[in-house]
PDB file of N, CA and C in Angstrom:
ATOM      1  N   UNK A   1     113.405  68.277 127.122  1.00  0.00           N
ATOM      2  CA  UNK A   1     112.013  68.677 127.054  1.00  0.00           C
ATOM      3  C   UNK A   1     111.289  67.834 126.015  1.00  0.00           C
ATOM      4  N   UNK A   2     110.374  67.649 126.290  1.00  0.00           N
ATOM      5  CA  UNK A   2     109.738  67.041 125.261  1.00  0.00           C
ATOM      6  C   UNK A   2     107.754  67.326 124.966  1.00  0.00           C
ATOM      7  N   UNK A   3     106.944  67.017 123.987  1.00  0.00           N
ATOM      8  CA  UNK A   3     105.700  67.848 123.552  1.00  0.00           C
ATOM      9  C   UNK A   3     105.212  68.069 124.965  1.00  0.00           C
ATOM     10  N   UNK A   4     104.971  67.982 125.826  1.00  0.00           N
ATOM     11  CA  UNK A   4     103.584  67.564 126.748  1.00  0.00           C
ATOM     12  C   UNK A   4     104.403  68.381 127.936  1.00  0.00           C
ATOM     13  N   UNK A   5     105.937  69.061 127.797  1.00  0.00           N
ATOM     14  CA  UNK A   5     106.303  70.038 129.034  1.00  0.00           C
ATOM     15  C   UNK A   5     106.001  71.498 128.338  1.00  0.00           C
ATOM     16  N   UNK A   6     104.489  71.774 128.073  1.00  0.00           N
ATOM     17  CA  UNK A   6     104.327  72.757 127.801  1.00  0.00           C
ATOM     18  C   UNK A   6     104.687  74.340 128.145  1.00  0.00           C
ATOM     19  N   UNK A   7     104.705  74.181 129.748  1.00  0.00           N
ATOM     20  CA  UNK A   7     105.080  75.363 130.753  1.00  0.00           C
ATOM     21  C   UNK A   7     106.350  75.615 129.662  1.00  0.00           C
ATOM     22  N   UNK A   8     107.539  74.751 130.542  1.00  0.00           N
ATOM     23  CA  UNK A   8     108.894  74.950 130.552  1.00  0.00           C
ATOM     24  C   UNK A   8     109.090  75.188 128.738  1.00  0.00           C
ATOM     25  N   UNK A   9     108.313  74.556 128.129  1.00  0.00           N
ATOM     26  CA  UNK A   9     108.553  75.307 126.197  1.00  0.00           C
ATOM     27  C   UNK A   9     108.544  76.700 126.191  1.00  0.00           C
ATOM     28  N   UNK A  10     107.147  77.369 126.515  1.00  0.00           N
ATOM     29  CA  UNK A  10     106.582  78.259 126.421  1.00  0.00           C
ATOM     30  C   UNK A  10     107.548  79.569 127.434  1.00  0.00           C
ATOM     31  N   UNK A  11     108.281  79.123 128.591  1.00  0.00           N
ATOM     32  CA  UNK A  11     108.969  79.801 129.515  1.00  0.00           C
ATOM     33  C   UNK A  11     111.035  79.824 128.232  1.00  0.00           C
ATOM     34  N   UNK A  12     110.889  78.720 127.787  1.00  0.00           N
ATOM     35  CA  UNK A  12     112.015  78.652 127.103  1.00  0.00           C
ATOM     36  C   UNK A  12     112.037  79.831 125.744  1.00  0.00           C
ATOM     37  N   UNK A  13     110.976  79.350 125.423  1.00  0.00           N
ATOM     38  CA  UNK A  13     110.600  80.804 123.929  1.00  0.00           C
ATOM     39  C   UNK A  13     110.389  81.751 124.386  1.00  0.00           C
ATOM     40  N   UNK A  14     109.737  81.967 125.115  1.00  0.00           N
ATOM     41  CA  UNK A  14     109.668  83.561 126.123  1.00  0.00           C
ATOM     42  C   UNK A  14     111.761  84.038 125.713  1.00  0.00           C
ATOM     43  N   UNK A  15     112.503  83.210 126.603  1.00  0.00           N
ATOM     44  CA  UNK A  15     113.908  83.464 126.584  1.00  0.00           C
ATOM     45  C   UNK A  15     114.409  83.996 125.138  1.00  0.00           C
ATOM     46  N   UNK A  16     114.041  82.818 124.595  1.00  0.00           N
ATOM     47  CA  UNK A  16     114.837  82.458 123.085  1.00  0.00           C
ATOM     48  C   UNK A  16     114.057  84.008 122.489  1.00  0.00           C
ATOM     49  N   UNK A  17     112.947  84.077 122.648  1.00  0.00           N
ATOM     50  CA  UNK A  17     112.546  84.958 121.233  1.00  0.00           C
ATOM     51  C   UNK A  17     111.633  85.977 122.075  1.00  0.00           C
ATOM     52  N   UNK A  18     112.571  87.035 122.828  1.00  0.00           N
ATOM     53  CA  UNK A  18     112.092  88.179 123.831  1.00  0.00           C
ATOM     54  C   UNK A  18     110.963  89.589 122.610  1.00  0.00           C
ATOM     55  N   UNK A  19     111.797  89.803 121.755  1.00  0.00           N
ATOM     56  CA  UNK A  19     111.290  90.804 120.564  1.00  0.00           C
ATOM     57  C   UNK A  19     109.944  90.298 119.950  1.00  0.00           C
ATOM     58  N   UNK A  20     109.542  88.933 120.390  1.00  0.00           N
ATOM     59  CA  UNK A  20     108.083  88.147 119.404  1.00  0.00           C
ATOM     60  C   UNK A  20     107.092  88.776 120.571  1.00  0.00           C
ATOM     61  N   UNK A  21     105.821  88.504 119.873  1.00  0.00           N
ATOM     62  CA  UNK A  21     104.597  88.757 120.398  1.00  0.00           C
ATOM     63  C   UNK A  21     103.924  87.575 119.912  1.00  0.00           C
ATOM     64  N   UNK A  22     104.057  86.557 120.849  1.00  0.00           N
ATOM     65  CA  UNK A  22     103.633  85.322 120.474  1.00  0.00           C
ATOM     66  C   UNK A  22     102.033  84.939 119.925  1.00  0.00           C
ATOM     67  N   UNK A  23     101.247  86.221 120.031  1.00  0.00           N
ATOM     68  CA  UNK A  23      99.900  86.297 119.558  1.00  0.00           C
ATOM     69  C   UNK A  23      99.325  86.120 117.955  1.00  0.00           C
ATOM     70  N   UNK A  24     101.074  86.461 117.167  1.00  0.00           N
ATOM     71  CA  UNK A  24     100.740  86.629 116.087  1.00  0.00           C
ATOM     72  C   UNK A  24     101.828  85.625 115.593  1.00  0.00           C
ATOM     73  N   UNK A  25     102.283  84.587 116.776  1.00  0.00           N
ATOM     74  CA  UNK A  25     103.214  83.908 115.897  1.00  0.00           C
ATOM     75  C   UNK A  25     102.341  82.477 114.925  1.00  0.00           C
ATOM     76  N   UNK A  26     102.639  82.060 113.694  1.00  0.00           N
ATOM     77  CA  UNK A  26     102.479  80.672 113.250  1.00  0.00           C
ATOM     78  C   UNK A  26     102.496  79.182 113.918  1.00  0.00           C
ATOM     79  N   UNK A  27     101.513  78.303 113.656  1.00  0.00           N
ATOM     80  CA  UNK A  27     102.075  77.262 114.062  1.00  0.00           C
ATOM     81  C   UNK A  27     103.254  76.529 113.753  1.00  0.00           C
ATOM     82  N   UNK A  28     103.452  77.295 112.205  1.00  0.00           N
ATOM     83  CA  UNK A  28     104.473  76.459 111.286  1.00  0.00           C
ATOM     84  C   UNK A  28     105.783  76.719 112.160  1.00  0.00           C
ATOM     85  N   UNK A  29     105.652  78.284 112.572  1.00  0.00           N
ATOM     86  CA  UNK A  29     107.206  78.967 112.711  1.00  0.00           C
ATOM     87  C   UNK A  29     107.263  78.212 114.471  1.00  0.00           C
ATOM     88  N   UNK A  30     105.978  78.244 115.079  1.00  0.00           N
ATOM     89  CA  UNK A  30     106.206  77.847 116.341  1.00  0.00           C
ATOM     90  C   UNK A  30     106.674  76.675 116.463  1.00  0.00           C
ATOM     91  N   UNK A  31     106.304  75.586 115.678  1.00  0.00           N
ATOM     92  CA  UNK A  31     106.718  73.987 115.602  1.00  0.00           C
ATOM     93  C   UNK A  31     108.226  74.135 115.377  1.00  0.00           C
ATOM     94  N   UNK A  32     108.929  74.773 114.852  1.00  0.00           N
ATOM     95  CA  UNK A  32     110.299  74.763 114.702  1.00  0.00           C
ATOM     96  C   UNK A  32     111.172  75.378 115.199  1.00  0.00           C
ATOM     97  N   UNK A  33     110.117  76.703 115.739  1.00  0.00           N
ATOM     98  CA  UNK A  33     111.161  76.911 116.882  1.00  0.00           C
ATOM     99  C   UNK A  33     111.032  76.307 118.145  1.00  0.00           C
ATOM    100  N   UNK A  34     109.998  75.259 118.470  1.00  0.00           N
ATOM    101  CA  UNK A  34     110.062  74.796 118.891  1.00  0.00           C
ATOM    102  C   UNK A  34     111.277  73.566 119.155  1.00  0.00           C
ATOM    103  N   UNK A  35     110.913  72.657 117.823  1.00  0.00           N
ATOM    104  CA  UNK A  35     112.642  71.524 117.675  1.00  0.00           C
ATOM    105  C   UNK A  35     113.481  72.495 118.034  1.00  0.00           C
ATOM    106  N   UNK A  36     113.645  73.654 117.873  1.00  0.00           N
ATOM    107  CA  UNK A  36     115.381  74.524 117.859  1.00  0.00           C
ATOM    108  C   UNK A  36     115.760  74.960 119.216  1.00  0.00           C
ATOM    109  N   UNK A  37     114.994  74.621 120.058  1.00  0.00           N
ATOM    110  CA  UNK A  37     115.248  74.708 121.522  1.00  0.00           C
ATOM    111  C   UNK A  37     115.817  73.788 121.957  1.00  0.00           C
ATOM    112  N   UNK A  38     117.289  74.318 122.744  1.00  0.00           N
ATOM    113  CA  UNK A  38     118.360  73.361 123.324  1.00  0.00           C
ATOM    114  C   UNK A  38     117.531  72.777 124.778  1.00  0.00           C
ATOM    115  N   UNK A  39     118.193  71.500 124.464  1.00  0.00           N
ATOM    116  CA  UNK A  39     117.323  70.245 125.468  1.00  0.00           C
ATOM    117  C   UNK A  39     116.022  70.065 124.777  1.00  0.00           C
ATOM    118  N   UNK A  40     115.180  70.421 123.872  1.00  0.00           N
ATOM    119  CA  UNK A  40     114.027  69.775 123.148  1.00  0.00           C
ATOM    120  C   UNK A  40     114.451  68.475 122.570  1.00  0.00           C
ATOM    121  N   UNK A  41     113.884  67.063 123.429  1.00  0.00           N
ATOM    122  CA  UNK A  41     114.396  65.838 122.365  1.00  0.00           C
ATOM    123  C   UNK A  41     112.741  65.058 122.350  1.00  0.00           C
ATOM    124  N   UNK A  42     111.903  65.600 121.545  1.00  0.00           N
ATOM    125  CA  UNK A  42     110.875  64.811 120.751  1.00  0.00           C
ATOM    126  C   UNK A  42     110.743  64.380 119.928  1.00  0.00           C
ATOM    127  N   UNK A  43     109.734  64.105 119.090  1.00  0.00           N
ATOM    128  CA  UNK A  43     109.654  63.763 117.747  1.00  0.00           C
ATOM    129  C   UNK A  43     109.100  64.540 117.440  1.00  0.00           C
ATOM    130  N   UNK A  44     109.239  64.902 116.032  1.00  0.00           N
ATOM    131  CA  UNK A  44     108.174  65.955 115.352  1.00  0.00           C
ATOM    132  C   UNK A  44     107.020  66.090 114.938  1.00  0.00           C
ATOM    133  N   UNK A  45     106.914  64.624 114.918  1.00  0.00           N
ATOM    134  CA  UNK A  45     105.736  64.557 114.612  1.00  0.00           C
ATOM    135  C   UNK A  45     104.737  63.975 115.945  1.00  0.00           C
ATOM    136  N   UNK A  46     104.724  64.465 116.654  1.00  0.00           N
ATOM    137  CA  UNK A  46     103.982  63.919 118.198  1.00  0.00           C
ATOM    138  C   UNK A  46     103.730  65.307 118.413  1.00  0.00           C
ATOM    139  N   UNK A  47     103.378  66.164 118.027  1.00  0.00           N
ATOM    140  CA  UNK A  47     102.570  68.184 118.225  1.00  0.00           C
ATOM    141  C   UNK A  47     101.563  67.394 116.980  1.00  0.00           C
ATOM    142  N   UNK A  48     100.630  68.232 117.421  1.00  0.00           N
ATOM    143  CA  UNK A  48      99.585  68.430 116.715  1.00  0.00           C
ATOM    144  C   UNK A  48      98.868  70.230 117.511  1.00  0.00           C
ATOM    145  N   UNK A  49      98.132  70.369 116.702  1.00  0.00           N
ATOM    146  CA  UNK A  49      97.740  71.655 117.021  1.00  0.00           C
ATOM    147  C   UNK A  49      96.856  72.181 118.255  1.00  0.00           C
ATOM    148  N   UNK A  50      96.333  71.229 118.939  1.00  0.00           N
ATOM    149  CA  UNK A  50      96.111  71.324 120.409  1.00  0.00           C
ATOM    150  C   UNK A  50      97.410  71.527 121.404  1.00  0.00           C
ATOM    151  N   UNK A  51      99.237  70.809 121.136  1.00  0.00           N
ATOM    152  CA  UNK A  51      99.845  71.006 122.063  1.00  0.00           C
ATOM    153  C   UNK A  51     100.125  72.378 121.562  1.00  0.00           C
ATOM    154  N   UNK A  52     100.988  72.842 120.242  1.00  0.00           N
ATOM    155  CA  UNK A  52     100.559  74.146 119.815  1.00  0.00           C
ATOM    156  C   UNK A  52      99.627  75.405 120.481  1.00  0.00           C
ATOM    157  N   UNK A  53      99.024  74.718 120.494  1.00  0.00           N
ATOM    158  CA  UNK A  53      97.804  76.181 120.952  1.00  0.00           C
ATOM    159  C   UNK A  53      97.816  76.185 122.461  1.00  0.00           C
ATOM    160  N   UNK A  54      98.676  75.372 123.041  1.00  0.00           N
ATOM    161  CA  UNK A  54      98.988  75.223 124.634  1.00  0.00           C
ATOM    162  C   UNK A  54      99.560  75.785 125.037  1.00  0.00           C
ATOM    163  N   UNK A  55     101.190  75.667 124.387  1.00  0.00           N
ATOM    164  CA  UNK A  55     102.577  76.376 124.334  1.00  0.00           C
ATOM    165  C   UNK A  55     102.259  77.955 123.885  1.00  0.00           C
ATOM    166  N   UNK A  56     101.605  78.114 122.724  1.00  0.00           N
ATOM    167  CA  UNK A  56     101.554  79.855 122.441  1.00  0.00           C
ATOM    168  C   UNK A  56     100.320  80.399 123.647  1.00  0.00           C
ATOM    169  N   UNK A  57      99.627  79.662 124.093  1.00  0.00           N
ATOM    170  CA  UNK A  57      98.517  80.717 125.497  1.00  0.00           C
ATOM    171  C   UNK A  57     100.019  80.669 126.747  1.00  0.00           C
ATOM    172  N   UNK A  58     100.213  79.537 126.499  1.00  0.00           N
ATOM    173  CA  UNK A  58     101.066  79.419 127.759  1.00  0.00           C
ATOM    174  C   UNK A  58     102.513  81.003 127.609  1.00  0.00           C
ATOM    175  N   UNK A  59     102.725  80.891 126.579  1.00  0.00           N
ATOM    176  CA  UNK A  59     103.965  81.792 126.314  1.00  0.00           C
ATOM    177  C   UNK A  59     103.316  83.118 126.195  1.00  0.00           C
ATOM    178  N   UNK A  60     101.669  83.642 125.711  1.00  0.00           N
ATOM    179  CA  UNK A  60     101.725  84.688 125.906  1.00  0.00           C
ATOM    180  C   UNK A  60     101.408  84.875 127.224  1.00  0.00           C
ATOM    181  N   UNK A  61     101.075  83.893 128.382  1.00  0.00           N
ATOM    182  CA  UNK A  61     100.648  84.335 130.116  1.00  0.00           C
ATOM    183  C   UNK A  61     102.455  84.466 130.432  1.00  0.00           C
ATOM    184  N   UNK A  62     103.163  83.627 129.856  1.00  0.00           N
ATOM    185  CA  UNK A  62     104.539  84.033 130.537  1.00  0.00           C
ATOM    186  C   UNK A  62     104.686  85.254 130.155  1.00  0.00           C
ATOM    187  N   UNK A  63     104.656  85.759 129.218  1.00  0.00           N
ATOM    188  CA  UNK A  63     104.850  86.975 128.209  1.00  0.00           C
ATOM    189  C   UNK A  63     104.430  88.365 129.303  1.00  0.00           C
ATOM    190  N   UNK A  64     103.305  87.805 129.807  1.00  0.00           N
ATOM    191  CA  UNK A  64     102.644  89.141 130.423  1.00  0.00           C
ATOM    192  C   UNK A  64     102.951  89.341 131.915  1.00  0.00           C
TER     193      UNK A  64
END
């Protein structure tokens, strides 16, 4: 996976982190749990806070 497969992030954290309510999660905490997702191979520094704010709408429509 890498920044710009937003769906499949946002469908992956849904998995990884079922107990979150991604409404109130951080960018800080989201960026890293982001890297900590198996098959994530980006760089870290290629998110900025537009793909961020992609992945958490996207994860709370998976969410619902």
């Amino acid at each position: 996976m890498r920044w710009t497969d937003t769906r499949e992030i946002a469908i992956a954290l849904c998995d990884a982190h079922p107990q979150v309510d991604p409404q109130y999660v951080r960018f800080t905490d989201l960026h890293a749990w982001v890297l900590a997702l198996p098959g994530f191979d980006d760089a870290p520094e290629r998110s900025g806070e537009k793909i961020l704010e992609s992945i958490q709408m996207l994860w709370i429509e998976e969410r619902d």
